[in-house]
C-alpha atoms as a PDB file:
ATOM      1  CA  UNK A   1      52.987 -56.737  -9.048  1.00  0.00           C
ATOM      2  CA  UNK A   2      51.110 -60.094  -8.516  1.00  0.00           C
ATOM      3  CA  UNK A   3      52.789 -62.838 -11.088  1.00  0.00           C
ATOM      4  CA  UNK A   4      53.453 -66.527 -10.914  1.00  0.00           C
ATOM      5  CA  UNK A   5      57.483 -67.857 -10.523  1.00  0.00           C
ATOM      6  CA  UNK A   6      59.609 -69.996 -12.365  1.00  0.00           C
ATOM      7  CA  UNK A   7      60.811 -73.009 -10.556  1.00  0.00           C
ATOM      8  CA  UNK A   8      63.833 -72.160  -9.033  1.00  0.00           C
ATOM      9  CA  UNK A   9      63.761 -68.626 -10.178  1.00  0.00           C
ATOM     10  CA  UNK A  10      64.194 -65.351  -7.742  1.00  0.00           C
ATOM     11  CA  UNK A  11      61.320 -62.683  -6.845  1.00  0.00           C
ATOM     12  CA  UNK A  12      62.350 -59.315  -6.394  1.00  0.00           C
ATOM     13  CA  UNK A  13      59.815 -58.236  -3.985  1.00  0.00           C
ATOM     14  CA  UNK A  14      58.868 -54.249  -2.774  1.00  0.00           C
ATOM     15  CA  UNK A  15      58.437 -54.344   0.638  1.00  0.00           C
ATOM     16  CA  UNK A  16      56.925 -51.346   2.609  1.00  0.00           C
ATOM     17  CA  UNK A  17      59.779 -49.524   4.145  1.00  0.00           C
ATOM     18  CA  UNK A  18      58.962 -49.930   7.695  1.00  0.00           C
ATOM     19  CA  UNK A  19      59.245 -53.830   7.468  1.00  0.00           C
ATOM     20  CA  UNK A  20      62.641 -54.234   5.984  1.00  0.00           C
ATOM     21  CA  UNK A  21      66.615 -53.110   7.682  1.00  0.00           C
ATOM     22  CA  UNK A  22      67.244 -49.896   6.523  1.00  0.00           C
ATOM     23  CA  UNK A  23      69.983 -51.281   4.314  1.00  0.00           C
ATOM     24  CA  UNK A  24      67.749 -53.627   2.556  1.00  0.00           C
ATOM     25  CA  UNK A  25      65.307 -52.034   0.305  1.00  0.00           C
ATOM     26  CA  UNK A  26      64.753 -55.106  -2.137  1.00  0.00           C
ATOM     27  CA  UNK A  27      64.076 -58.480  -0.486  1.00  0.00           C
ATOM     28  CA  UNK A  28      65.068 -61.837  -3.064  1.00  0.00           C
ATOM     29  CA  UNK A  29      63.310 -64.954  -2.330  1.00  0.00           C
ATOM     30  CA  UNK A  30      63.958 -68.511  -3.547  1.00  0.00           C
ATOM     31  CA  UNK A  31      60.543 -70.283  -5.232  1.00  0.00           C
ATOM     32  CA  UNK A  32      60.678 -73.707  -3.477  1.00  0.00           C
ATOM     33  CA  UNK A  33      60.977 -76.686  -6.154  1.00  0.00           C
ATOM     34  CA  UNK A  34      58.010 -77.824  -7.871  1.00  0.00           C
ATOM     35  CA  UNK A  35      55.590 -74.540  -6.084  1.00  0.00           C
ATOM     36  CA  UNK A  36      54.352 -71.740  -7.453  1.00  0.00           C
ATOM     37  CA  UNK A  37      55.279 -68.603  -5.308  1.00  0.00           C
ATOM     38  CA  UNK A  38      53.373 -65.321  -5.857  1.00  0.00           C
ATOM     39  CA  UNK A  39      54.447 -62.424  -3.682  1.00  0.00           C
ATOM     40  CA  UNK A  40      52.824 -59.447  -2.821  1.00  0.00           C
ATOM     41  CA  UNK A  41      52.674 -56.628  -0.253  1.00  0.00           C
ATOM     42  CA  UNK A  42      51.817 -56.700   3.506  1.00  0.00           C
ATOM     43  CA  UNK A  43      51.531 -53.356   5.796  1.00  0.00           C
ATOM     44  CA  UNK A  44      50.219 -55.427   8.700  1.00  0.00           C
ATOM     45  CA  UNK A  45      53.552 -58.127   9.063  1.00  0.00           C
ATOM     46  CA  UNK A  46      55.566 -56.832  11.992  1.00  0.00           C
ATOM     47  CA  UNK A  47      58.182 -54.899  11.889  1.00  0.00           C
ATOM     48  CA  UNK A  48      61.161 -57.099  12.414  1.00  0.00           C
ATOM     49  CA  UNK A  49      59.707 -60.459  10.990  1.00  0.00           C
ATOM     50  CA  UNK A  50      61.548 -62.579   8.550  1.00  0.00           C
ATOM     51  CA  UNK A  51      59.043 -63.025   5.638  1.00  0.00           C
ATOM     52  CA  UNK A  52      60.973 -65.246   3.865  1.00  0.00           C
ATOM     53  CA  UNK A  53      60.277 -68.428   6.257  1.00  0.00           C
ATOM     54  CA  UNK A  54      57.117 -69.908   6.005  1.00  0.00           C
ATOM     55  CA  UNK A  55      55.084 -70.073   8.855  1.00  0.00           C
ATOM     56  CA  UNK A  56      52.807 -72.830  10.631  1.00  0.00           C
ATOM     57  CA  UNK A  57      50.175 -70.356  12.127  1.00  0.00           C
ATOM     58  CA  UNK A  58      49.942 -68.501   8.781  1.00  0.00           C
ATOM     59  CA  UNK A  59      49.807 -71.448   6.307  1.00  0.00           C
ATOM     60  CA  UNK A  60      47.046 -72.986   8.571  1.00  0.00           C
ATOM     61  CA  UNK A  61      45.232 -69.271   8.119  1.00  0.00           C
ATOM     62  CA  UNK A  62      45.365 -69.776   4.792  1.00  0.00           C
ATOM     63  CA  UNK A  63      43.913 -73.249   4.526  1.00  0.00           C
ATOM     64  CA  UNK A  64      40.751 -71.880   6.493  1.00  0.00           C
ATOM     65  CA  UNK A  65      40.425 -69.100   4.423  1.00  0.00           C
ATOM     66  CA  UNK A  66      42.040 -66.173   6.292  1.00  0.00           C
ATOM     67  CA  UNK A  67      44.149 -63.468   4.826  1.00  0.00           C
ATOM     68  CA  UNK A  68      46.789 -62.937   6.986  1.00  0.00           C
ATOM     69  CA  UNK A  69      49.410 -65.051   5.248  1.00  0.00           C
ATOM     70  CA  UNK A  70      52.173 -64.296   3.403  1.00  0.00           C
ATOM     71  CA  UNK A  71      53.502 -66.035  -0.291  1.00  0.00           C
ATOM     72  CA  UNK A  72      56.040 -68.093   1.781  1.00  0.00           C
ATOM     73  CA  UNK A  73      52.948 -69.888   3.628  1.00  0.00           C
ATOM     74  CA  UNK A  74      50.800 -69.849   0.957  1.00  0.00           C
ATOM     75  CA  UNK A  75      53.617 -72.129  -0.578  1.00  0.00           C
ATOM     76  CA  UNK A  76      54.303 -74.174   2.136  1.00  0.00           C
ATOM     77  CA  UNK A  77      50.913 -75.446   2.629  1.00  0.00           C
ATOM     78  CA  UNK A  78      50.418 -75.663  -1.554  1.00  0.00           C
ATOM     79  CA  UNK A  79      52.981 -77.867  -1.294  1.00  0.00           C
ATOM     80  CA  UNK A  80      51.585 -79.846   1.283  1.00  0.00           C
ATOM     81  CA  UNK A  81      48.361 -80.235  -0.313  1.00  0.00           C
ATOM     82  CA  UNK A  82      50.165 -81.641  -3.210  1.00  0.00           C
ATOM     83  CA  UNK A  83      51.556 -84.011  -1.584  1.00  0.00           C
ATOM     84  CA  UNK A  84      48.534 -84.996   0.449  1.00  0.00           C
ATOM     85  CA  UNK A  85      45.185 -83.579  -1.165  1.00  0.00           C
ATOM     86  CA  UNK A  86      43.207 -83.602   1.714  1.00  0.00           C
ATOM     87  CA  UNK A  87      45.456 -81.434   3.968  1.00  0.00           C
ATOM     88  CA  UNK A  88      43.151 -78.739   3.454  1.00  0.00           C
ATOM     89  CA  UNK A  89      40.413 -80.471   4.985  1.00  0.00           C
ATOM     90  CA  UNK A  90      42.477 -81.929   7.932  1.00  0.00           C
ATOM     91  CA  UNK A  91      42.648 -78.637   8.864  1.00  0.00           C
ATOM     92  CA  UNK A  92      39.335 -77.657   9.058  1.00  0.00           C
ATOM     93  CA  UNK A  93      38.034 -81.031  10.512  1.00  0.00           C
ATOM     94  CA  UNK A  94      40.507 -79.886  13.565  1.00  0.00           C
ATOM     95  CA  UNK A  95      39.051 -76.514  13.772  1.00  0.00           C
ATOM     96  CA  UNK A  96      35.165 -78.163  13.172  1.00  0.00           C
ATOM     97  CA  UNK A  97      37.258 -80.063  16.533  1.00  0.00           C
ATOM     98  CA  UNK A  98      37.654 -77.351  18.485  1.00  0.00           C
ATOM     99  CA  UNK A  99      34.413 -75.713  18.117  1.00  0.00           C
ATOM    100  CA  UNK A 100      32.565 -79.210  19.413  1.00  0.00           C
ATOM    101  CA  UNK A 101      34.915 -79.485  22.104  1.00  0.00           C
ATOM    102  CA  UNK A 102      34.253 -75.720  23.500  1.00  0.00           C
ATOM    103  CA  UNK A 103      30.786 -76.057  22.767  1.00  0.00           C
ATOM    104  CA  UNK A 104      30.444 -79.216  25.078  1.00  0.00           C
ATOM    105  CA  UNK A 105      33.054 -77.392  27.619  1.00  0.00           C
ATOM    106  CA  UNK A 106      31.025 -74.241  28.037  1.00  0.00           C
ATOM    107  CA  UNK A 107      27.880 -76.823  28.510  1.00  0.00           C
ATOM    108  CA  UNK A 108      30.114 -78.443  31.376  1.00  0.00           C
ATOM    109  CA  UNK A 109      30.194 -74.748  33.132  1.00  0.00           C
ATOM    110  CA  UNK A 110      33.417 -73.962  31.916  1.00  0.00           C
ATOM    111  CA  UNK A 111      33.858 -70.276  31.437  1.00  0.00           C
ATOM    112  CA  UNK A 112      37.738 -69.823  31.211  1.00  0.00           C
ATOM    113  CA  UNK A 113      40.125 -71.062  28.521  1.00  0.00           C
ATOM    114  CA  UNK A 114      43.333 -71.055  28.264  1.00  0.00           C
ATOM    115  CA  UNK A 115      44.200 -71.524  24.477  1.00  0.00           C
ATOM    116  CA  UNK A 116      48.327 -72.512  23.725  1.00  0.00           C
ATOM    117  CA  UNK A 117      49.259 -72.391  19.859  1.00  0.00           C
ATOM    118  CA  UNK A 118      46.504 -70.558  18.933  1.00  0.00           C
ATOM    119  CA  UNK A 119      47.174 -69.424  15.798  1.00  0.00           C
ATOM    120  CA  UNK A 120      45.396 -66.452  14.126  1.00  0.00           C
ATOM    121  CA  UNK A 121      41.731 -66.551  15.297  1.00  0.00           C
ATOM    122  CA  UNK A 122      40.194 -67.253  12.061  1.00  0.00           C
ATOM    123  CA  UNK A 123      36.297 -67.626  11.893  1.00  0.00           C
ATOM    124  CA  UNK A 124      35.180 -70.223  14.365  1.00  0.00           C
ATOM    125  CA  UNK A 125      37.593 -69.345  16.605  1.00  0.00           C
ATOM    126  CA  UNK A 126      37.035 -69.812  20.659  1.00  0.00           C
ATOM    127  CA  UNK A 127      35.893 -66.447  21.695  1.00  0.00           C
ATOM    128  CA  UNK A 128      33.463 -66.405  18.850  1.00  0.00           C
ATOM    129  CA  UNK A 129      32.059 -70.268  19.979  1.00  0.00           C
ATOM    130  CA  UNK A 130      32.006 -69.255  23.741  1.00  0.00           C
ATOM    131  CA  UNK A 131      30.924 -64.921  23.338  1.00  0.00           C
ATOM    132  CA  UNK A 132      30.402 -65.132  27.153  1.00  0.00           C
ATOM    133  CA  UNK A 133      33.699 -66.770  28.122  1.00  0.00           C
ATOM    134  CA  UNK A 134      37.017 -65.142  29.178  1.00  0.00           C
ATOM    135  CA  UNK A 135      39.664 -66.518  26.869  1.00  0.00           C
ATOM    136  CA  UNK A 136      43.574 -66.162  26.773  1.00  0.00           C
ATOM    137  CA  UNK A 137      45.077 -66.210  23.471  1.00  0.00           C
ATOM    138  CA  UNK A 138      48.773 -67.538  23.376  1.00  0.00           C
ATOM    139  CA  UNK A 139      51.128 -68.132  20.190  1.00  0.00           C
ATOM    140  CA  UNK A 140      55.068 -67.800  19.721  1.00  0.00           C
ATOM    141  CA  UNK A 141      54.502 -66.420  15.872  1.00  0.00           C
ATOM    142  CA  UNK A 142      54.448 -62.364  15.784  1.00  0.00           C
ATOM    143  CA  UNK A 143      52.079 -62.703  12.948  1.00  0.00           C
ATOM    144  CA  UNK A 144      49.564 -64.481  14.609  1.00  0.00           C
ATOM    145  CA  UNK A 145      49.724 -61.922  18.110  1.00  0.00           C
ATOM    146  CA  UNK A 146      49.223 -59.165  15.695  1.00  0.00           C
ATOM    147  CA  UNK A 147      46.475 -59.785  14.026  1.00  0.00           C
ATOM    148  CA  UNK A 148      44.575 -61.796  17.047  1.00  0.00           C
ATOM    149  CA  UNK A 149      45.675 -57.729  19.117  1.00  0.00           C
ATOM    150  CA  UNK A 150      43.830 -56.173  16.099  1.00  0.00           C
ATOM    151  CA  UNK A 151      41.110 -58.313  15.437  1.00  0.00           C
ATOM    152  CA  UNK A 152      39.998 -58.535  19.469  1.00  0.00           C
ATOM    153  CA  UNK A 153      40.763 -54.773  20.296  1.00  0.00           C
ATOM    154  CA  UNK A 154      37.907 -53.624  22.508  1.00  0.00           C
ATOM    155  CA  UNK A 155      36.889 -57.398  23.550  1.00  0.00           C
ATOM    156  CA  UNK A 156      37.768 -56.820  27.060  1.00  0.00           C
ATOM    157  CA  UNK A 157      36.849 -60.788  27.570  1.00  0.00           C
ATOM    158  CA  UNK A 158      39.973 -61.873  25.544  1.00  0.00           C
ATOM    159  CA  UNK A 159      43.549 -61.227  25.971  1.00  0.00           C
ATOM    160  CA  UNK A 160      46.852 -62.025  23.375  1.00  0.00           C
ATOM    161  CA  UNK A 161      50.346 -63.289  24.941  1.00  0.00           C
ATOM    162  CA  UNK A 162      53.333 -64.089  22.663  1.00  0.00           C
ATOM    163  CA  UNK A 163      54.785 -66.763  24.114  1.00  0.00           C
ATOM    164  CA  UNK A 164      55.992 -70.361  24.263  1.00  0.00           C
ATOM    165  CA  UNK A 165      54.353 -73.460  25.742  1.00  0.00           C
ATOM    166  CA  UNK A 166      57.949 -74.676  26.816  1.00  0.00           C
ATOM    167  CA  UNK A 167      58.078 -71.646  29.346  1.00  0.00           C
ATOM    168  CA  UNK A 168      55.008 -73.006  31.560  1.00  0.00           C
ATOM    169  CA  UNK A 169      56.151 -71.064  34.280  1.00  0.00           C
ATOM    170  CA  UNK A 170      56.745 -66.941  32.135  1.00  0.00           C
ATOM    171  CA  UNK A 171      53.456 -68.003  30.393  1.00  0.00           C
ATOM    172  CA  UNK A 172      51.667 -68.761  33.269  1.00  0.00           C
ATOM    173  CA  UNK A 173      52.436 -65.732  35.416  1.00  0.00           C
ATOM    174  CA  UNK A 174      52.257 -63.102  32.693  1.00  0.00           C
ATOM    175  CA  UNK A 175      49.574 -60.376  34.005  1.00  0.00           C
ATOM    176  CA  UNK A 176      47.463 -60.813  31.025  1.00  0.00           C
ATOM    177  CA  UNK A 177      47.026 -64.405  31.909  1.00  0.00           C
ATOM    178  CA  UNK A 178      46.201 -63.582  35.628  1.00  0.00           C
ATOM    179  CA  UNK A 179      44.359 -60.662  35.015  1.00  0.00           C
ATOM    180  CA  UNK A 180      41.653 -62.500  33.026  1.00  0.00           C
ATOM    181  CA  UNK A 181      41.905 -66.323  34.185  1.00  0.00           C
ATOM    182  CA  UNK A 182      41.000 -67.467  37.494  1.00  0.00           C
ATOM    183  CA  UNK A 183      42.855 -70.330  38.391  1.00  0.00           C
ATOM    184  CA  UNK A 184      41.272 -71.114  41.871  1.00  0.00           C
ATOM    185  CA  UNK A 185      38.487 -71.932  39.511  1.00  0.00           C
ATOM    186  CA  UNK A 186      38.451 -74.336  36.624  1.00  0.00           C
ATOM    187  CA  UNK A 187      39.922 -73.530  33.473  1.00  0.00           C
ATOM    188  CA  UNK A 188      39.664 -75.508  29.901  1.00  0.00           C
ATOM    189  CA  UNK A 189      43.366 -75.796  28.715  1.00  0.00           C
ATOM    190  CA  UNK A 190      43.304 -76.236  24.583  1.00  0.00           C
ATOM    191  CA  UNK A 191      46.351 -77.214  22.769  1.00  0.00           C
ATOM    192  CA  UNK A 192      45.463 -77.779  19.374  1.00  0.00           C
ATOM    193  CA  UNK A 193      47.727 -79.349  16.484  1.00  0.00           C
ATOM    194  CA  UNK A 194      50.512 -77.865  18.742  1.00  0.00           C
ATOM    195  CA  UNK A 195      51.926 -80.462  20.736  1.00  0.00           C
ATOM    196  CA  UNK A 196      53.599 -82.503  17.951  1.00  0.00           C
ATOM    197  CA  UNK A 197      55.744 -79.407  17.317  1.00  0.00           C
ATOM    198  CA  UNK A 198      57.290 -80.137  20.315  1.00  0.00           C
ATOM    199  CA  UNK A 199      60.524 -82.767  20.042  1.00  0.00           C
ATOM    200  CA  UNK A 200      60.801 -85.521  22.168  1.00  0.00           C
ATOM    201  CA  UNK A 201      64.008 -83.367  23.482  1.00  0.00           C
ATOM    202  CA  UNK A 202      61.632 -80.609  25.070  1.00  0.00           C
ATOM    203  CA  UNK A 203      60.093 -83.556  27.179  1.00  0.00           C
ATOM    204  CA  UNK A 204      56.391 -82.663  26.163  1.00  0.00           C
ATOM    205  CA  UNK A 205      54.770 -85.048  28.876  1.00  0.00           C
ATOM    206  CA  UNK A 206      56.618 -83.074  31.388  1.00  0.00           C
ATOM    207  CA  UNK A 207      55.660 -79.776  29.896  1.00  0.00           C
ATOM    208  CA  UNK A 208      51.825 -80.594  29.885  1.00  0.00           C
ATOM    209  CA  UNK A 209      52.319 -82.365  33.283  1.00  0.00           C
ATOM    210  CA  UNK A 210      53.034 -78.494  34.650  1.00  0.00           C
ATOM    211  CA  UNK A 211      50.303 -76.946  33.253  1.00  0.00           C
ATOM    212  CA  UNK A 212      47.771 -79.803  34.780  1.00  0.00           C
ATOM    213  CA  UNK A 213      49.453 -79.462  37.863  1.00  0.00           C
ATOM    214  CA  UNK A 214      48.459 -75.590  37.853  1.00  0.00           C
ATOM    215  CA  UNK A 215      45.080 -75.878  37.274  1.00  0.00           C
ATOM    216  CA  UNK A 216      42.496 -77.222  39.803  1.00  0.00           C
ATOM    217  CA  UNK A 217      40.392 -79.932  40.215  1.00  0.00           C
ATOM    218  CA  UNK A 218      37.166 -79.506  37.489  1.00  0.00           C
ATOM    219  CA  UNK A 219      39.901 -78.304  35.458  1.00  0.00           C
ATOM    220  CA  UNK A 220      40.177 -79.704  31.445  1.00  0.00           C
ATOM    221  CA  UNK A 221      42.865 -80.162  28.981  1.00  0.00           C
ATOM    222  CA  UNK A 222      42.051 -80.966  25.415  1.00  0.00           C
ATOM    223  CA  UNK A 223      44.277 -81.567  22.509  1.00  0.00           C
ATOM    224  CA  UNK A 224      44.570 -82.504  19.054  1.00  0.00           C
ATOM    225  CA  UNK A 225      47.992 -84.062  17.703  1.00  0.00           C
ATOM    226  CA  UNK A 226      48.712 -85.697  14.185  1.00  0.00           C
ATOM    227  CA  UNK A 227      50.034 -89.091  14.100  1.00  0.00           C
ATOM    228  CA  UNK A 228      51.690 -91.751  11.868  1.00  0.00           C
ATOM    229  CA  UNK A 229      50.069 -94.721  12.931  1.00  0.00           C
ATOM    230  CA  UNK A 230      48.733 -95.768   9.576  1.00  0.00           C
ATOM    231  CA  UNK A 231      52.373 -95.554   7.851  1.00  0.00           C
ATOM    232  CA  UNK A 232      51.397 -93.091   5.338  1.00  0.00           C
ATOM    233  CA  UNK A 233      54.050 -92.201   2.834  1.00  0.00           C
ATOM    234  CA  UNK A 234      52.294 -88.977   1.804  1.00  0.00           C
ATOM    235  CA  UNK A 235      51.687 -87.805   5.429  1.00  0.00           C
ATOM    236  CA  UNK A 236      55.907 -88.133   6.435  1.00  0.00           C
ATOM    237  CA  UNK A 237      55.462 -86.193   2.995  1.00  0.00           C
ATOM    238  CA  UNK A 238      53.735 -83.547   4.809  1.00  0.00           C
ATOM    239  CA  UNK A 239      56.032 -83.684   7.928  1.00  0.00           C
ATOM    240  CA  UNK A 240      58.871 -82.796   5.135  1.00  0.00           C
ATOM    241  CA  UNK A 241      56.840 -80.202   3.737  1.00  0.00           C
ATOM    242  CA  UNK A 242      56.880 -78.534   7.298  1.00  0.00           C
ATOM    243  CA  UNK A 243      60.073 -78.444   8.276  1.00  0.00           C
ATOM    244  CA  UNK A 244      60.545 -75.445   5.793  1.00  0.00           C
ATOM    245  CA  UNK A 245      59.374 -73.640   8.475  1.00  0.00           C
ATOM    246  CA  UNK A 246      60.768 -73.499  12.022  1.00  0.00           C
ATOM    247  CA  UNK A 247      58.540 -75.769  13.572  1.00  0.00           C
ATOM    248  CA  UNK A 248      59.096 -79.451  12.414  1.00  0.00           C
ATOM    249  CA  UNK A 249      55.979 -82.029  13.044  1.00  0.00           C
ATOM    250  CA  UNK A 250      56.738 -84.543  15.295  1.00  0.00           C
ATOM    251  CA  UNK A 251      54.351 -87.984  14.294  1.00  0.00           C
ATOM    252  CA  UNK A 252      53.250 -89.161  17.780  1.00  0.00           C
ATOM    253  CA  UNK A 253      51.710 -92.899  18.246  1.00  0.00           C
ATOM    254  CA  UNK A 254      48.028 -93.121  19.801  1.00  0.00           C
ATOM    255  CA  UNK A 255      49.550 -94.649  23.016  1.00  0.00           C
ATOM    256  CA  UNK A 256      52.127 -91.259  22.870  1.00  0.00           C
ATOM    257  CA  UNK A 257      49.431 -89.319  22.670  1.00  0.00           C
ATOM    258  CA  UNK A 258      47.513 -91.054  25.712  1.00  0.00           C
ATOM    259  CA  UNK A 259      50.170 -90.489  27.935  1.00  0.00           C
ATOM    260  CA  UNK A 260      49.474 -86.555  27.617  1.00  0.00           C
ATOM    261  CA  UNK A 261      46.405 -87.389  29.632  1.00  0.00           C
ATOM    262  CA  UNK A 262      48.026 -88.648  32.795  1.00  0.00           C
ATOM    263  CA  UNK A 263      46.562 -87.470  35.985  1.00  0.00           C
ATOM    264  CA  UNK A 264      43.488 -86.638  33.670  1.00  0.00           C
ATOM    265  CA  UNK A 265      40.141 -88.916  32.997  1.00  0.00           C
ATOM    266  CA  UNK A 266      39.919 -89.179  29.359  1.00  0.00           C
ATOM    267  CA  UNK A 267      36.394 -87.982  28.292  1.00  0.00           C
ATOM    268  CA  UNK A 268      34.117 -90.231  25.986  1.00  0.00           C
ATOM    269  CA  UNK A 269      34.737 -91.318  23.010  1.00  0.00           C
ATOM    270  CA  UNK A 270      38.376 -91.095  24.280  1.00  0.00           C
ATOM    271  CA  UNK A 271      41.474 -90.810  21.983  1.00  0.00           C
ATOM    272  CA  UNK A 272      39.816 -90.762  18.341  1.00  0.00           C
ATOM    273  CA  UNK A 273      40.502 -89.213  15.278  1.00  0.00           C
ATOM    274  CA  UNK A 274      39.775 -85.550  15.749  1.00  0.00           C
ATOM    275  CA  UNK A 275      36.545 -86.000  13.296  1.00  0.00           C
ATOM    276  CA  UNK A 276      35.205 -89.270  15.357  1.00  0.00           C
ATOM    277  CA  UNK A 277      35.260 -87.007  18.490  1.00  0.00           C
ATOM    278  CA  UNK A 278      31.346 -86.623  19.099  1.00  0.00           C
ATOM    279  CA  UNK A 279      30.895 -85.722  15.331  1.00  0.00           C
ATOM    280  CA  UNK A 280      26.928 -83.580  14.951  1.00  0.00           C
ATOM    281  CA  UNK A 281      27.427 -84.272  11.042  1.00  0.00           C
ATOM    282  CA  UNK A 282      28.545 -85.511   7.890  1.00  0.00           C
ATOM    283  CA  UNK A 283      30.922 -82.855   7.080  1.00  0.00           C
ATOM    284  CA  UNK A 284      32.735 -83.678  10.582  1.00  0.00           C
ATOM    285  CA  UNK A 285      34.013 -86.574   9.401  1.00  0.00           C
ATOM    286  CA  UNK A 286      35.940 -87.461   6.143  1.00  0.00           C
ATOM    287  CA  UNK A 287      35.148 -90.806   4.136  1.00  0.00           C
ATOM    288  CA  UNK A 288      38.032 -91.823   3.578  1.00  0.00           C
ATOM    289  CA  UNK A 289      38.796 -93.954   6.927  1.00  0.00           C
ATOM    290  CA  UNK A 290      43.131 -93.079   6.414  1.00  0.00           C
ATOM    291  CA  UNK A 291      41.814 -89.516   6.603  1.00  0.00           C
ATOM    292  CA  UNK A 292      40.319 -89.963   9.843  1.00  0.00           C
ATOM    293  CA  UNK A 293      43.186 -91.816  11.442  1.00  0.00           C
ATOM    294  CA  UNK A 294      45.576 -88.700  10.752  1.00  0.00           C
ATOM    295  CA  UNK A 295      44.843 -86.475  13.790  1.00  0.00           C
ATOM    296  CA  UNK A 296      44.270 -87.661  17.280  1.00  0.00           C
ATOM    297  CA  UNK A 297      41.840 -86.024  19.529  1.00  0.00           C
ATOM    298  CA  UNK A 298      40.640 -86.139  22.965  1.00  0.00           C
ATOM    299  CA  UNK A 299      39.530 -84.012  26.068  1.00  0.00           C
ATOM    300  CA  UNK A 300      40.380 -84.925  29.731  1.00  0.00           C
ATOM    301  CA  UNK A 301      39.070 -83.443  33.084  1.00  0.00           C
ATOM    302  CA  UNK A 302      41.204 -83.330  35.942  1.00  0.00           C
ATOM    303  CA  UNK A 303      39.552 -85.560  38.805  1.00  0.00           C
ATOM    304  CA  UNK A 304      38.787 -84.038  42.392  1.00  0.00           C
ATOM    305  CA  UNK A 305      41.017 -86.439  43.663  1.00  0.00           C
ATOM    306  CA  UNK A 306      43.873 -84.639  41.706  1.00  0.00           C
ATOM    307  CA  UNK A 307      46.224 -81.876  43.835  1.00  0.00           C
ATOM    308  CA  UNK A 308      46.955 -78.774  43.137  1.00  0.00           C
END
């Protein structure tokens, strides 16, 4: 039943019949303008999710390769990459990102992570960079719970939380949290290409403020946000692209950014683009210098001096 769409046209699509309300047996979706939408079925979505948005977590599966996406995000982030070729590799220079920044974590003796908007836990993923590390899991798509339950069944190092970095406090005190995590010790807090899908109207700075003020001294907090600095045209392109889904990018200044640290010290090299952050080779960093300016990145260690 695989086929490319007409601009504009509709899909009928057979769903399995578990996933759809029992007076909806045929499921019509809309092709976005200018995308090619090819549809297919999926006996692992969730009973109860709405396939015909397009998702962050899943489109950024796709663009590293995964296969838990559906057509929706495969269009989505087609779209994107059509607007902005190198979206793709954005992607992957923030997940090439993350696995430098755990690697030099778990060198710092830090054994516990805490990892917010974590997406599906595609190859290179933090329990696979750190085996010996107990790591927390926590995303607000379905999807992305699902498969990370599946995929780390019987790792009894790792746990999976729905849930929303907004709600510092439910997140925080769930027992699958505080039945792996520690917090009288340090913990690495890693929120990755999530903050900037938080509006200025959720008061970010006071969201991440709570979680530092959790976690002890020794403690880190790393993140990775996209910016605007450079005034690109095709990357507010990207931000429109987005907001098909429910999650809408918010562009964040460097000095924005910075002020996520407060209360932290800012490890070297600092705020950077995410592939300037203690690149270890060539493929860490893009050539083209606009590239690198897209995505902030930057890890911060809570001070002794800081309280509880």
């Amino acid at each position: 039943m695989l086929r490319s769409a007409a601009v504009g046209s509709r899909i009928r699509v057979k769903l399995p019949h578990r996933l759809v309300p029992e007076r909806a047996k045929r499921l019509d979706v809309r092709v976005a303008e200018g995308v090619e939408c090819v549809m297919t079925d999926f006996d692992w979505v969730p009973e109860g999710v709405d396939i015909t948005v397009p998702s962050v977590a899943r489109a950024y599966d796709y663009m590293l390769g995964g296969a838990h996406n559906l057509a929706v995000d495969r269009a989505m982030a087609d779209q994107a990459a059509k607007v902005l070729p190198s979206t793709p590799r954005l992607v992957r220079m923030n997940r090439a990102y993350l696995r430098r920044v755990v690697t030099h974590l778990v060198e710092s003796g830090i054994d516990q992570f805490l990892d917010i908007g974590s997406g599906i836990p595609t190859v290179g993923n933090v329990h696979e960079v750190a085996p010996d590390a107990r790591v927390v899991y926590v995303d607000k798509d379905p999807v992305a719970v699902a498969h990370s339950e599946l995929l780390l069944s019987g790792n009894d190092k790792t746990a999976v939380v729905q849930g929303d970095l907004r709600n510092p406090e439910d997140l925080l005190s769930r027992p699958e949290v505080l039945g792996l995590l520690d917090f009288d010790r340090p913990v690495a807090v890693l929120m990755l290409m999530v903050l900037h899908f938080v509006p200025d109207e959720d008061e970010p700075w006071r969201l991440v403020a709570r979680y530092r003020d959790h976690v002890v001294p020794g403690s880190y907090l790393a993140i990775s946000h996209v910016t605007d600095d450079r005034q690109s045209a095709a990357w507010r392109g990207v931000a429109r692209t987005a907001a098909q889904s429910r999650d809408s990018l918010n562009n964040r200044s460097h000095a924005e950014i910075a002020e996520f640290f407060e209360g932290f010290e800012l490890q070297e090299p600092g705020l950077v683009g995410c592939g300037l952050w203690r690149p270890q080779g060539r493929g860490d960093i893009s050539d083209n210098a606009d590239e690198n300016a897209l995505i902030y990145a930057g890890l911060g260690l809570k001070p002794e001096s800081g309280s509880r």
